[in-house]
PDB file of N, CA and C in Angstrom:
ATOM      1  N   UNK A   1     100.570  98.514  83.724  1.00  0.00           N
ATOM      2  CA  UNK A   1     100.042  99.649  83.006  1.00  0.00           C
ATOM      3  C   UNK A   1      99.519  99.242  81.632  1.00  0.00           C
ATOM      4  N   UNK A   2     100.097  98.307  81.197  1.00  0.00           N
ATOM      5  CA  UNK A   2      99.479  97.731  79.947  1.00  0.00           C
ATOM      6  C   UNK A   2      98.613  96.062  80.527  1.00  0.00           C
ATOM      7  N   UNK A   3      97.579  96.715  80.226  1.00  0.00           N
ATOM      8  CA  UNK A   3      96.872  95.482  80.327  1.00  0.00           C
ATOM      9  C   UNK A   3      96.971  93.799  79.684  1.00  0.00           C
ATOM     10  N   UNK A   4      96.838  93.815  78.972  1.00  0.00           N
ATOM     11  CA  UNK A   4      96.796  92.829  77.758  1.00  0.00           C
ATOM     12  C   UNK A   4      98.212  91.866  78.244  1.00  0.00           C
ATOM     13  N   UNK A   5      99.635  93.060  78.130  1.00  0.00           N
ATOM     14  CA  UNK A   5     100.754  92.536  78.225  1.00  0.00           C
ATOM     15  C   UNK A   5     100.664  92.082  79.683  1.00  0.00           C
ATOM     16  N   UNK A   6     100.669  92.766  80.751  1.00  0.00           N
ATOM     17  CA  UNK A   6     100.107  92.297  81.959  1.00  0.00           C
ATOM     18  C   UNK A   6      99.868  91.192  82.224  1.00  0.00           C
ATOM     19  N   UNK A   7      98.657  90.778  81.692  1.00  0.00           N
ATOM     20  CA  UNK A   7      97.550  90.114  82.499  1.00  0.00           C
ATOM     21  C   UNK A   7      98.478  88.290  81.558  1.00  0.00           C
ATOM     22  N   UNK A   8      99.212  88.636  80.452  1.00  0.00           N
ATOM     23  CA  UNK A   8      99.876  87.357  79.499  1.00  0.00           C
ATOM     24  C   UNK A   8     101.292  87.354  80.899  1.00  0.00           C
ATOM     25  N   UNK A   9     101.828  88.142  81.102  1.00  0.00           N
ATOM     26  CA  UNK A   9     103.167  87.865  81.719  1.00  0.00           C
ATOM     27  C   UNK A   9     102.820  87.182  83.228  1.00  0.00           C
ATOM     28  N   UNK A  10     102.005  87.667  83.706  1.00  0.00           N
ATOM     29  CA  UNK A  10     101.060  87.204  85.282  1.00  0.00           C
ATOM     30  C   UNK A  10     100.904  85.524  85.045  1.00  0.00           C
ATOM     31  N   UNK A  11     100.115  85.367  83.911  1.00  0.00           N
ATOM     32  CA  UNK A  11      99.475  84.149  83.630  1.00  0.00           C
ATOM     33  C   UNK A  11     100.851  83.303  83.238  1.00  0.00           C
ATOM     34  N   UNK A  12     101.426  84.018  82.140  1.00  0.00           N
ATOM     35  CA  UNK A  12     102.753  83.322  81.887  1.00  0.00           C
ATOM     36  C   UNK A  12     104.003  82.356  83.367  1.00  0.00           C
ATOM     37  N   UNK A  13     103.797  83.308  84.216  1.00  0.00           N
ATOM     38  CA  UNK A  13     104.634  82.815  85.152  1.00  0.00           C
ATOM     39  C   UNK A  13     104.228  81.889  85.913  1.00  0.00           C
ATOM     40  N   UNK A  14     102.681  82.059  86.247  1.00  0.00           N
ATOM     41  CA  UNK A  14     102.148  81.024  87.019  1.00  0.00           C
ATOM     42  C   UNK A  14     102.512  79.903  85.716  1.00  0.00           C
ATOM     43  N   UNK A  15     101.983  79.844  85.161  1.00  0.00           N
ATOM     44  CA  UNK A  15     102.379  78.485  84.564  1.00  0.00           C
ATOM     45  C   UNK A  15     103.285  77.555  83.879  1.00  0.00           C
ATOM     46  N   UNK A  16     104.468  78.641  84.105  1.00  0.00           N
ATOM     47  CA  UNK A  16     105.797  78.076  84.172  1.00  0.00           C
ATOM     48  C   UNK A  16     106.203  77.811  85.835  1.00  0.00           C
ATOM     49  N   UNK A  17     105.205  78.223  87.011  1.00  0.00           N
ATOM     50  CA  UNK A  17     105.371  77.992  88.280  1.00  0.00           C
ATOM     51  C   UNK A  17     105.029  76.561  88.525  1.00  0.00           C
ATOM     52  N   UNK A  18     103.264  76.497  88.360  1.00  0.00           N
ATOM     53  CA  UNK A  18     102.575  75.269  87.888  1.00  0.00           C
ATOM     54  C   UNK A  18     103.852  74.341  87.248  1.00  0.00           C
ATOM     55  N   UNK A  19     104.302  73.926  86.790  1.00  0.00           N
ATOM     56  CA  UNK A  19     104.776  72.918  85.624  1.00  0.00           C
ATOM     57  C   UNK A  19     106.267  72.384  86.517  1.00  0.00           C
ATOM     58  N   UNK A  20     106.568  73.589  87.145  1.00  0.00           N
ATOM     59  CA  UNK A  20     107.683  73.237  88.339  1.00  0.00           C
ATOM     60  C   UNK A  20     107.245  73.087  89.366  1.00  0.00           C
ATOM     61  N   UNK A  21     106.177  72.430  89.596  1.00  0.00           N
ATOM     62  CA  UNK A  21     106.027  72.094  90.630  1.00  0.00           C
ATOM     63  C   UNK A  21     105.506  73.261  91.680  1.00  0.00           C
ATOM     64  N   UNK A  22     105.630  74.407  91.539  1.00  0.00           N
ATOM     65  CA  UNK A  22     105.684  75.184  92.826  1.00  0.00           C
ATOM     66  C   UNK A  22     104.512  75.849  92.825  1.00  0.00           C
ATOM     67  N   UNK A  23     103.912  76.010  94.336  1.00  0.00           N
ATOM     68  CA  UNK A  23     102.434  76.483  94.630  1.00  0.00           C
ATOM     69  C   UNK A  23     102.689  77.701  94.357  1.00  0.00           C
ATOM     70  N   UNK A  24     101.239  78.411  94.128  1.00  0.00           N
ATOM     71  CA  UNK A  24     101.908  79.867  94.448  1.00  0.00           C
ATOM     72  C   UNK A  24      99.877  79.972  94.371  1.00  0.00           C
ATOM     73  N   UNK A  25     100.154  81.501  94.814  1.00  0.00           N
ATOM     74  CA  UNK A  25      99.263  82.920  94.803  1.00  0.00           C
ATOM     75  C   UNK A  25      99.014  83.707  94.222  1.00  0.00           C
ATOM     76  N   UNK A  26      98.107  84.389  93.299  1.00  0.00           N
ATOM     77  CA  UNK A  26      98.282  86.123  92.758  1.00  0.00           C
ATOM     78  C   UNK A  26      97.191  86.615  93.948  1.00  0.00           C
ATOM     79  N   UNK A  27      97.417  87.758  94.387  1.00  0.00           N
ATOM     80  CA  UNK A  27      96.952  88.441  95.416  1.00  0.00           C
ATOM     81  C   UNK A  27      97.000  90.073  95.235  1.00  0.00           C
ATOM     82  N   UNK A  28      96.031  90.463  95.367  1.00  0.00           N
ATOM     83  CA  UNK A  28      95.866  92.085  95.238  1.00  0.00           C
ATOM     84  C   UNK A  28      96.189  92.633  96.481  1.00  0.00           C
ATOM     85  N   UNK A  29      96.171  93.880  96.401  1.00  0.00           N
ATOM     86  CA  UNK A  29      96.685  95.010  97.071  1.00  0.00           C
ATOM     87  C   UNK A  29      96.215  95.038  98.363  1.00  0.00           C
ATOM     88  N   UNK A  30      94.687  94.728  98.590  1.00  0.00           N
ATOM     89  CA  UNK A  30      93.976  95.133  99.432  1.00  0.00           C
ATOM     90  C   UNK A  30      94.202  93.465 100.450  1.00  0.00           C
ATOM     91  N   UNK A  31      94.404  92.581  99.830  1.00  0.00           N
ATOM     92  CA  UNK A  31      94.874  90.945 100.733  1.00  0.00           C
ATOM     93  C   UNK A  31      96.062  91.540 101.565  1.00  0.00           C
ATOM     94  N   UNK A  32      97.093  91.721 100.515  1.00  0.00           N
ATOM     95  CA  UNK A  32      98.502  92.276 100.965  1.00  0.00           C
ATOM     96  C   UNK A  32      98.398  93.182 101.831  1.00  0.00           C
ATOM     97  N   UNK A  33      97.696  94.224 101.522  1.00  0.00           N
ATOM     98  CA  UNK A  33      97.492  94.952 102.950  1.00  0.00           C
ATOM     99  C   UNK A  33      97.148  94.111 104.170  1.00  0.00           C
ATOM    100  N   UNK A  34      96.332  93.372 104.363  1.00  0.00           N
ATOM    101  CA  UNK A  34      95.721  92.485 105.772  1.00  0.00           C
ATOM    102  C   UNK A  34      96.462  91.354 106.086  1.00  0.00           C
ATOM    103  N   UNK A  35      98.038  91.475 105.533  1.00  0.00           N
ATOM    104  CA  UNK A  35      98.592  90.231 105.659  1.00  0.00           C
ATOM    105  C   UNK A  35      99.556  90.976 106.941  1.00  0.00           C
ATOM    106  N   UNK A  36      99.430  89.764 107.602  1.00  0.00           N
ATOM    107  CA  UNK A  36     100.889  89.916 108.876  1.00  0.00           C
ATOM    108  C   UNK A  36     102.242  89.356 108.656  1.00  0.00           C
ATOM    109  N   UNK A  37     103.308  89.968 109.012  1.00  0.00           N
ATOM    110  CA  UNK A  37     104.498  89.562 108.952  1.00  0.00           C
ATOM    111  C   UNK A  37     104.960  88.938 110.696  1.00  0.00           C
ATOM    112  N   UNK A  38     105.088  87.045 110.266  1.00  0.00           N
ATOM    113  CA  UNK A  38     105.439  86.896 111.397  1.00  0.00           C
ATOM    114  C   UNK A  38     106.743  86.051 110.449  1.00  0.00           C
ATOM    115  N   UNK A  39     107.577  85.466 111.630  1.00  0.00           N
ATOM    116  CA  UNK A  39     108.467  84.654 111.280  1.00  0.00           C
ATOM    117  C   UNK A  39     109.243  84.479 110.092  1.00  0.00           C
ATOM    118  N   UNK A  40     109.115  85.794 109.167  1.00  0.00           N
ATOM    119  CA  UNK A  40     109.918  85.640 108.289  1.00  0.00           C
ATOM    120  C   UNK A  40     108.767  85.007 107.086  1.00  0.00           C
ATOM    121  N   UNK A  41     107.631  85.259 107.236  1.00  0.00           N
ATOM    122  CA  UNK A  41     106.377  84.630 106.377  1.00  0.00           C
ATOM    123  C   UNK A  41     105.346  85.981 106.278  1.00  0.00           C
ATOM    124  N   UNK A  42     104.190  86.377 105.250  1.00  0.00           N
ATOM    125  CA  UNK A  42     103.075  86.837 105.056  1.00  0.00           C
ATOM    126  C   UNK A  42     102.175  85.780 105.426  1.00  0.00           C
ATOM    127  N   UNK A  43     100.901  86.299 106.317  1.00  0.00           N
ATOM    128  CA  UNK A  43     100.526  85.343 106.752  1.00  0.00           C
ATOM    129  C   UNK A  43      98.622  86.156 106.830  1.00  0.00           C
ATOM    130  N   UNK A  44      98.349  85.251 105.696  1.00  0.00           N
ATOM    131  CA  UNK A  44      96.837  86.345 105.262  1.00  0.00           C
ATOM    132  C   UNK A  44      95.658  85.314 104.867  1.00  0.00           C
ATOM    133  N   UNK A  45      94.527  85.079 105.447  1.00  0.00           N
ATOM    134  CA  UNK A  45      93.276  83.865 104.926  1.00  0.00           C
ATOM    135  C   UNK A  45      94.022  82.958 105.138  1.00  0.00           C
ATOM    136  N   UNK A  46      94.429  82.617 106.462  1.00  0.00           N
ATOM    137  CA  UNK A  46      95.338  81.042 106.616  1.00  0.00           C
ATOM    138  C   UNK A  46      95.945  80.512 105.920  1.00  0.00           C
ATOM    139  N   UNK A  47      96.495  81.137 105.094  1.00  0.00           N
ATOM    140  CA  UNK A  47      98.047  81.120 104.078  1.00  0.00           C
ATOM    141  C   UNK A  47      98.978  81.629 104.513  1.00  0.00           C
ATOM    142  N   UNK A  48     100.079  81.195 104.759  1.00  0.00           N
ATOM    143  CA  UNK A  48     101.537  81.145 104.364  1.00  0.00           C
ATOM    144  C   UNK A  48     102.464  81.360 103.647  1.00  0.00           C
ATOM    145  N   UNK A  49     103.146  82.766 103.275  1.00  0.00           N
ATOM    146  CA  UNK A  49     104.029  83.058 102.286  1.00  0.00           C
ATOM    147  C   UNK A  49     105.237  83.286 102.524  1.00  0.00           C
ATOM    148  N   UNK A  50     106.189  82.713 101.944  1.00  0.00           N
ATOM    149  CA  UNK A  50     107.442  82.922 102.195  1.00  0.00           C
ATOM    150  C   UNK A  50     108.280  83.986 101.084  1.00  0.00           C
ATOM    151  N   UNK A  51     108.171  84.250  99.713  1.00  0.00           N
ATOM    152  CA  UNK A  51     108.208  84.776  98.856  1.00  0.00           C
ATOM    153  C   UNK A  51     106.943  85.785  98.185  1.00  0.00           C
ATOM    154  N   UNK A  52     107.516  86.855  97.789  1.00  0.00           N
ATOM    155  CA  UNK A  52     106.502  87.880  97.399  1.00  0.00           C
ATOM    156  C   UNK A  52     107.409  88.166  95.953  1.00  0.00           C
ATOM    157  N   UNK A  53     106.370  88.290  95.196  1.00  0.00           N
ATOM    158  CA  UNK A  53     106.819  88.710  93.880  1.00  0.00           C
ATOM    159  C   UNK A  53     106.261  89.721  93.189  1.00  0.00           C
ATOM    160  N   UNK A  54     106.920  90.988  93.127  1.00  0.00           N
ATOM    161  CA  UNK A  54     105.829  92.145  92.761  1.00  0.00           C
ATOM    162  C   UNK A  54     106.565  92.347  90.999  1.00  0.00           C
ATOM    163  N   UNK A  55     104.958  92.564  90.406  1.00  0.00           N
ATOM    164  CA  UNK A  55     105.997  92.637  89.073  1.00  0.00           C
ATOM    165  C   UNK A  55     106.364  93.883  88.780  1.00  0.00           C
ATOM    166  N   UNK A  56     106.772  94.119  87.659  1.00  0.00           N
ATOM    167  CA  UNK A  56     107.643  95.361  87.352  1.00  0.00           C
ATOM    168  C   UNK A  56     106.099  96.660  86.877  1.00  0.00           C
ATOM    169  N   UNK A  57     106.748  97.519  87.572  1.00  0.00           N
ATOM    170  CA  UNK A  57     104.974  98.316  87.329  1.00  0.00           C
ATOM    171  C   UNK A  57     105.736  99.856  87.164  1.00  0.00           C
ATOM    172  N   UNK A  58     105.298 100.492  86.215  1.00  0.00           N
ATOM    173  CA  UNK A  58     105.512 102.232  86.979  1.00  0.00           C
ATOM    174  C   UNK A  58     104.852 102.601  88.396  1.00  0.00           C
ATOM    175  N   UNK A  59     103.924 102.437  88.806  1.00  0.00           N
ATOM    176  CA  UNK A  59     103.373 102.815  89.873  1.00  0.00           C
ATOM    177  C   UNK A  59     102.608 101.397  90.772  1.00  0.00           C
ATOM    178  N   UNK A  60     102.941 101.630  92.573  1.00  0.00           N
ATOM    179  CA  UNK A  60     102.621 100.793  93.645  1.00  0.00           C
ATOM    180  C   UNK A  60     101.845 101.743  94.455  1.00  0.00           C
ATOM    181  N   UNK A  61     101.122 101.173  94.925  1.00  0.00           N
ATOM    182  CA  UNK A  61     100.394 101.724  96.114  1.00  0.00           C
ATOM    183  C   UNK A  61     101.062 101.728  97.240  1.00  0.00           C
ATOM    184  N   UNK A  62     101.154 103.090  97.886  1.00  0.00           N
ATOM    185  CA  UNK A  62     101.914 103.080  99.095  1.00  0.00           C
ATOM    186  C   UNK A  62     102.009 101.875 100.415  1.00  0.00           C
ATOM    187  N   UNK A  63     100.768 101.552 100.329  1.00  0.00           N
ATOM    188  CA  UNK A  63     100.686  99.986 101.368  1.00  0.00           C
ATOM    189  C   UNK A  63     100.865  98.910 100.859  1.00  0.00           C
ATOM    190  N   UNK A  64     100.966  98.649  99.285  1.00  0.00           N
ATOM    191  CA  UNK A  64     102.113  97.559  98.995  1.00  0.00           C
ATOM    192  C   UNK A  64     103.339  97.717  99.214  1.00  0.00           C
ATOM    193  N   UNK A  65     104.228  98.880  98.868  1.00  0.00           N
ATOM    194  CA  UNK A  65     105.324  99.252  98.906  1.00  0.00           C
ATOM    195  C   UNK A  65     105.623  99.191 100.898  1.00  0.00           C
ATOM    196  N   UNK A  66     104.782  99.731 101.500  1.00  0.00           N
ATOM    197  CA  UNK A  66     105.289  99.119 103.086  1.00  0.00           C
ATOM    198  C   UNK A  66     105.060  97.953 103.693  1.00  0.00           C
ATOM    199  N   UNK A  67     103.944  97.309 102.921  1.00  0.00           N
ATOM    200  CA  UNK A  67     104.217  95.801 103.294  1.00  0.00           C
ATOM    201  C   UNK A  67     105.454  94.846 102.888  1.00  0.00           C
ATOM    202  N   UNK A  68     105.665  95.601 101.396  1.00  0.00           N
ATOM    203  CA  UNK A  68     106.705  94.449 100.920  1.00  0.00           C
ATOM    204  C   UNK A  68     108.087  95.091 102.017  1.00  0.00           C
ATOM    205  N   UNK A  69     108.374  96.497 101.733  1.00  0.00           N
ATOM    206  CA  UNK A  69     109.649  96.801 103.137  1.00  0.00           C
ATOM    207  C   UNK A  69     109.105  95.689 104.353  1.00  0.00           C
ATOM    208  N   UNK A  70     108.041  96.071 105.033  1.00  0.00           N
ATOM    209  CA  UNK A  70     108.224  95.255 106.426  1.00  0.00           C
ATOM    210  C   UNK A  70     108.413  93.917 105.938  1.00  0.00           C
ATOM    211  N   UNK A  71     108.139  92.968 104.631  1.00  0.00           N
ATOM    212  CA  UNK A  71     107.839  91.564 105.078  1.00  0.00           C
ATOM    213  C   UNK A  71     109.714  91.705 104.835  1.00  0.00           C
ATOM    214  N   UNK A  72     110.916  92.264 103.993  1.00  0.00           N
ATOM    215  CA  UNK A  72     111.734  92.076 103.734  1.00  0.00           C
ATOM    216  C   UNK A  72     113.016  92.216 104.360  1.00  0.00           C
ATOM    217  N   UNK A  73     112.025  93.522 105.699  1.00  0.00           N
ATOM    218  CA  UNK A  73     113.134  94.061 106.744  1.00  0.00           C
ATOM    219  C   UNK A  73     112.794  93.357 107.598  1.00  0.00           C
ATOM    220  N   UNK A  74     112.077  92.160 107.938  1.00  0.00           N
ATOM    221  CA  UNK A  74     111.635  90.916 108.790  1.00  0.00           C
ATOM    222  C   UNK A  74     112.465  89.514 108.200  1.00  0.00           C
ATOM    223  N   UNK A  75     113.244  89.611 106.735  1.00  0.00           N
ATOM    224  CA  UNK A  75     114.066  88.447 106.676  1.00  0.00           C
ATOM    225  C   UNK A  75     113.042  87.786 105.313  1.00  0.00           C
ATOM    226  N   UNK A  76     112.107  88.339 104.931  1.00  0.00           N
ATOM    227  CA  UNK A  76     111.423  87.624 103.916  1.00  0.00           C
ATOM    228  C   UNK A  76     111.927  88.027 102.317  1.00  0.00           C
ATOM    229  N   UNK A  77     111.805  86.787 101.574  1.00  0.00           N
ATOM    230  CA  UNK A  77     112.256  87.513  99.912  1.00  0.00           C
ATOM    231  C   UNK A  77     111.364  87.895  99.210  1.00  0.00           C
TER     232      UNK A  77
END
């Protein structure tokens, strides 16, 4: 909801992700929507996710909020 702060905390994490080593994604609403839950993975543009990280928001869009339930009631974090 605040932009500015937003868009520093987003960037912030990737690059404390980056620096540990670990790959990662930012992905909008509308990816997340077209992603499949198989095996305990999001699985969207021939990527592979095992972890989803939604940040702290007042408001989600109803088809993020049921993707992240299905990928989590499938065994995913």
């Amino acid at each position: 909801m605040n932009g500015k702060e937003s868009v520093e905390t987003a960037f912030g994490l990737g690059r404390h992700l980056y620096e540990h080593g670990i790959d990662f994604d930012f992905m909008d609403f509308e990816l997340l929507a077209r992603a499949r839950v198989e095996d305990r993975k999001l699985k969207v543009a021939g990527e592979e996710y095992r972890v989803l990280v939604l940040p702290a928001m007042r408001a989600l869009r109803h088809s993020t909020i049921t993707k992240a339930l299905e990928f989590q009631r499938a065994g995913g974090a």
